[in-house]
C-alpha atoms as a PDB file:
ATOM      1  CA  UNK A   1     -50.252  12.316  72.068  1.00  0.00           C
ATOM      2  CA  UNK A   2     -50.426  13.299  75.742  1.00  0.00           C
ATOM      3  CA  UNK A   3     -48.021  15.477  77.647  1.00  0.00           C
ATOM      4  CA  UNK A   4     -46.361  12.153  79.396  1.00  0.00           C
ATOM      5  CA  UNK A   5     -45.835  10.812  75.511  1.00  0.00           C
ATOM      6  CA  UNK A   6     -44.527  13.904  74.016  1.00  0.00           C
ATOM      7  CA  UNK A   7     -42.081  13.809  76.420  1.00  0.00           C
ATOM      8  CA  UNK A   8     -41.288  10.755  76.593  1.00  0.00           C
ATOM      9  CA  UNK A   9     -40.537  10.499  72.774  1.00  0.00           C
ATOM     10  CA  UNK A  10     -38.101  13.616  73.447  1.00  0.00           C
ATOM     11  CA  UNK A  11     -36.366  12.262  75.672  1.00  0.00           C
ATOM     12  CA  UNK A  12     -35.652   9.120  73.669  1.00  0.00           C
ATOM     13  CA  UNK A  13     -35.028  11.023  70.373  1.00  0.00           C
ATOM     14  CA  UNK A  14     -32.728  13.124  72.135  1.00  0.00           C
ATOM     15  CA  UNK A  15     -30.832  10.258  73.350  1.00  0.00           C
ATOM     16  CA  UNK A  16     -30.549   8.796  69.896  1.00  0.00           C
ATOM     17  CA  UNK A  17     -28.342  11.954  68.968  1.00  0.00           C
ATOM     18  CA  UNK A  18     -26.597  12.048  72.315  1.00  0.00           C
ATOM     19  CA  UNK A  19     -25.340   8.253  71.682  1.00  0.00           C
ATOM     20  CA  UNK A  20     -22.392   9.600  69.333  1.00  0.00           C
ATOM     21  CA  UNK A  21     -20.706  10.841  72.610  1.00  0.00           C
ATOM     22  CA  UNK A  22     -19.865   9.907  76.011  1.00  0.00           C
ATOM     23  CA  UNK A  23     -23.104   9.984  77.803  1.00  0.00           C
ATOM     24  CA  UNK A  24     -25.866   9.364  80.377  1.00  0.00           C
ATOM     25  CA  UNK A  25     -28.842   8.909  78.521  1.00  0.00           C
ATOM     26  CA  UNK A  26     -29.725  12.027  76.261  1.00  0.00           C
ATOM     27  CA  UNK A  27     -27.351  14.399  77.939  1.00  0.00           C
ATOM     28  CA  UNK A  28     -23.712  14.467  77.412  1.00  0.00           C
ATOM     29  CA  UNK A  29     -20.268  16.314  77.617  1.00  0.00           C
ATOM     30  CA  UNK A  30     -18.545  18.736  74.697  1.00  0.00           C
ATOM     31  CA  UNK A  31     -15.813  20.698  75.148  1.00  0.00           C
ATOM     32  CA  UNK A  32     -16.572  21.623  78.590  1.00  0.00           C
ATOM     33  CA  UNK A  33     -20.056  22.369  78.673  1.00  0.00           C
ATOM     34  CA  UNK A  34     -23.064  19.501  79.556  1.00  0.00           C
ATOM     35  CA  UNK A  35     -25.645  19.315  76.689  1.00  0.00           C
ATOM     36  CA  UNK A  36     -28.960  17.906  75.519  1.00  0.00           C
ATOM     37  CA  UNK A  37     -30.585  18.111  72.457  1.00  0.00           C
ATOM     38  CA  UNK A  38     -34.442  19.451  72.726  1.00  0.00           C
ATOM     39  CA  UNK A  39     -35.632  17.454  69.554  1.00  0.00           C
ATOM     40  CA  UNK A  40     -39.488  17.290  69.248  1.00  0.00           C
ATOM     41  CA  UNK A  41     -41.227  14.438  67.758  1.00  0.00           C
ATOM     42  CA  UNK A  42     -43.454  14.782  64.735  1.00  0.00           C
ATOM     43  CA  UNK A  43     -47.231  15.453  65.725  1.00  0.00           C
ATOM     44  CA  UNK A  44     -49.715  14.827  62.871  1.00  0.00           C
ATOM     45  CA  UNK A  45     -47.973  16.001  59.257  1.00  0.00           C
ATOM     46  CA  UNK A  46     -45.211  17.976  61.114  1.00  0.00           C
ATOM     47  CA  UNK A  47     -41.409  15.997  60.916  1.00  0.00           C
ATOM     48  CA  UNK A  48     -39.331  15.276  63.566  1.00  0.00           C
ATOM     49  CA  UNK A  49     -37.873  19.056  64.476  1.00  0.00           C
ATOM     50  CA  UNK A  50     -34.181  19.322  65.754  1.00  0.00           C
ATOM     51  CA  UNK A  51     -34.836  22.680  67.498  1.00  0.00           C
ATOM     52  CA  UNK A  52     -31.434  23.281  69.272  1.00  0.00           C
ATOM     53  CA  UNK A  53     -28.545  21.730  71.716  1.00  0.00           C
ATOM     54  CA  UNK A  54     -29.064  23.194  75.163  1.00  0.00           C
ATOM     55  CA  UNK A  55     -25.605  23.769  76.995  1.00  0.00           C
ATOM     56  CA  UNK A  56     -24.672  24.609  80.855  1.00  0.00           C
ATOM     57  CA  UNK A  57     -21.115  24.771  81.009  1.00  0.00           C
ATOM     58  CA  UNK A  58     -19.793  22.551  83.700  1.00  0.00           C
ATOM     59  CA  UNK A  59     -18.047  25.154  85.645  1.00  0.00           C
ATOM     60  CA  UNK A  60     -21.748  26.726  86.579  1.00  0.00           C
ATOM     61  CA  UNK A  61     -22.230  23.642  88.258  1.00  0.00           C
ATOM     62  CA  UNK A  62     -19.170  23.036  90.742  1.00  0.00           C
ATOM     63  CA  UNK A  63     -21.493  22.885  93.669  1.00  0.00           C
ATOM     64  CA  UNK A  64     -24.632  21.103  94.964  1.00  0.00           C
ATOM     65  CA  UNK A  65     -26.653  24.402  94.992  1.00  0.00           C
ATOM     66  CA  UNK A  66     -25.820  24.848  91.711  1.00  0.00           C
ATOM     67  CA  UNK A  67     -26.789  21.440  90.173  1.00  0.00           C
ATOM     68  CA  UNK A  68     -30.228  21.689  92.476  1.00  0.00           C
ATOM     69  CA  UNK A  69     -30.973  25.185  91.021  1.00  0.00           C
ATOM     70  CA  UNK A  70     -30.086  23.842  87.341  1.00  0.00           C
ATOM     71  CA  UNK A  71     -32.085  21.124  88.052  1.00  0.00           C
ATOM     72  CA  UNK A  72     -35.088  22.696  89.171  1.00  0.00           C
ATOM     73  CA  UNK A  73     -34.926  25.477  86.361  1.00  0.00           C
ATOM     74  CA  UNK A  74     -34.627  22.414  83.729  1.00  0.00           C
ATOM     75  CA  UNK A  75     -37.260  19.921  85.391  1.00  0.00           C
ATOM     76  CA  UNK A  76     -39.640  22.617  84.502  1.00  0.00           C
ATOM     77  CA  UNK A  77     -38.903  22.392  80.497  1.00  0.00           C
ATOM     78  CA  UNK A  78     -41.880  20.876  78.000  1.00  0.00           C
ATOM     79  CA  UNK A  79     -39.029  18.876  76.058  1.00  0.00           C
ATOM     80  CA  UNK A  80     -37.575  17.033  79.628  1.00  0.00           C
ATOM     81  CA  UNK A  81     -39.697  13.875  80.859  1.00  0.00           C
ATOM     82  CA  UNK A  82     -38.813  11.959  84.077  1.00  0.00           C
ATOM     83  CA  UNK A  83     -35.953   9.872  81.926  1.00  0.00           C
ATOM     84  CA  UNK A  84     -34.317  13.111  80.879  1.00  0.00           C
ATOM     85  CA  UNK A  85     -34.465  13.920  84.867  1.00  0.00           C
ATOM     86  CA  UNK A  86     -32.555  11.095  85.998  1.00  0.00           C
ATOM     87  CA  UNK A  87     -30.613  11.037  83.030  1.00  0.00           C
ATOM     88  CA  UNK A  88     -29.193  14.193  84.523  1.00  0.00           C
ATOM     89  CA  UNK A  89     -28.837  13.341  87.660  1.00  0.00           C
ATOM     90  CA  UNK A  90     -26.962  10.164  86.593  1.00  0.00           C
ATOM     91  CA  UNK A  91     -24.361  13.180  84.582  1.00  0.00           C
ATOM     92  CA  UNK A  92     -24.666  15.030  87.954  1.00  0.00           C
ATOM     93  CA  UNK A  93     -23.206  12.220  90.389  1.00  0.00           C
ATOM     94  CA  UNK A  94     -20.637  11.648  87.454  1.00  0.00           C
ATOM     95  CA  UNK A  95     -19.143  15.300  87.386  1.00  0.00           C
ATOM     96  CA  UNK A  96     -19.366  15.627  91.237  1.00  0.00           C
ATOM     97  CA  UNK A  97     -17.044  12.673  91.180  1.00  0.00           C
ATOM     98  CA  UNK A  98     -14.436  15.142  89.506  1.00  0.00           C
ATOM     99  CA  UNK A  99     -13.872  12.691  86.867  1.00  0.00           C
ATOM    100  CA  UNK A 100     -12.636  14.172  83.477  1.00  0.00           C
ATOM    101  CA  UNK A 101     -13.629  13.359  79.982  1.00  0.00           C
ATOM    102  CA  UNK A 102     -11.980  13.680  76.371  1.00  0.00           C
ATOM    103  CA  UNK A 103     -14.537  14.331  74.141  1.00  0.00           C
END
């Protein structure tokens, strides 16, 4: 599996577990905080490996500075391909509407 793959099948397992909440692609809102689950896919005899939820809390990310420097620090992450990218974007234009969720 190349790099490209490996993240690719992140990404989409991470989406999988995102789907149980309101969300854009594999990232999505709880109680205040925008989260992703880094979820590695199985290489050879290893199984799929739920490492963690990664959180930012949405108040760290009022303004565009802060979504470009979030963006740039998380772009850089083995577990985020270019799906995960624009998923977060996509999240980004939502919250800079200032629309609220329940979750």
């Amino acid at each position: 599996m190349n790099n490209k793959e490996f993240k690719d099948e992140c990404d989409k397992l991470a989406t999988l577990e995102a789907q149980t909440h309101t969300s854009w692609g594999r990232w999505f809102i709880d109680d205040g905080m925008l989260c992703t689950w880094v979820i590695t896919p199985p290489l050879g005899i290893m199984p799929v490996n739920k490492l963690f939820r990664y959180d930012k809390s949405i108040d760290e990310l009022k303004t565009n500075k802060d979504r470009e420097v979030f963006l740039k620090l998380i772009s850089d992450k083995e577990w985020l391909g270019l799906k995960g990218i624009r998923d977060l974007q996509r999240a980004f234009k939502y919250l800079r509407k200032g629309d609220s969720l329940v979750t």
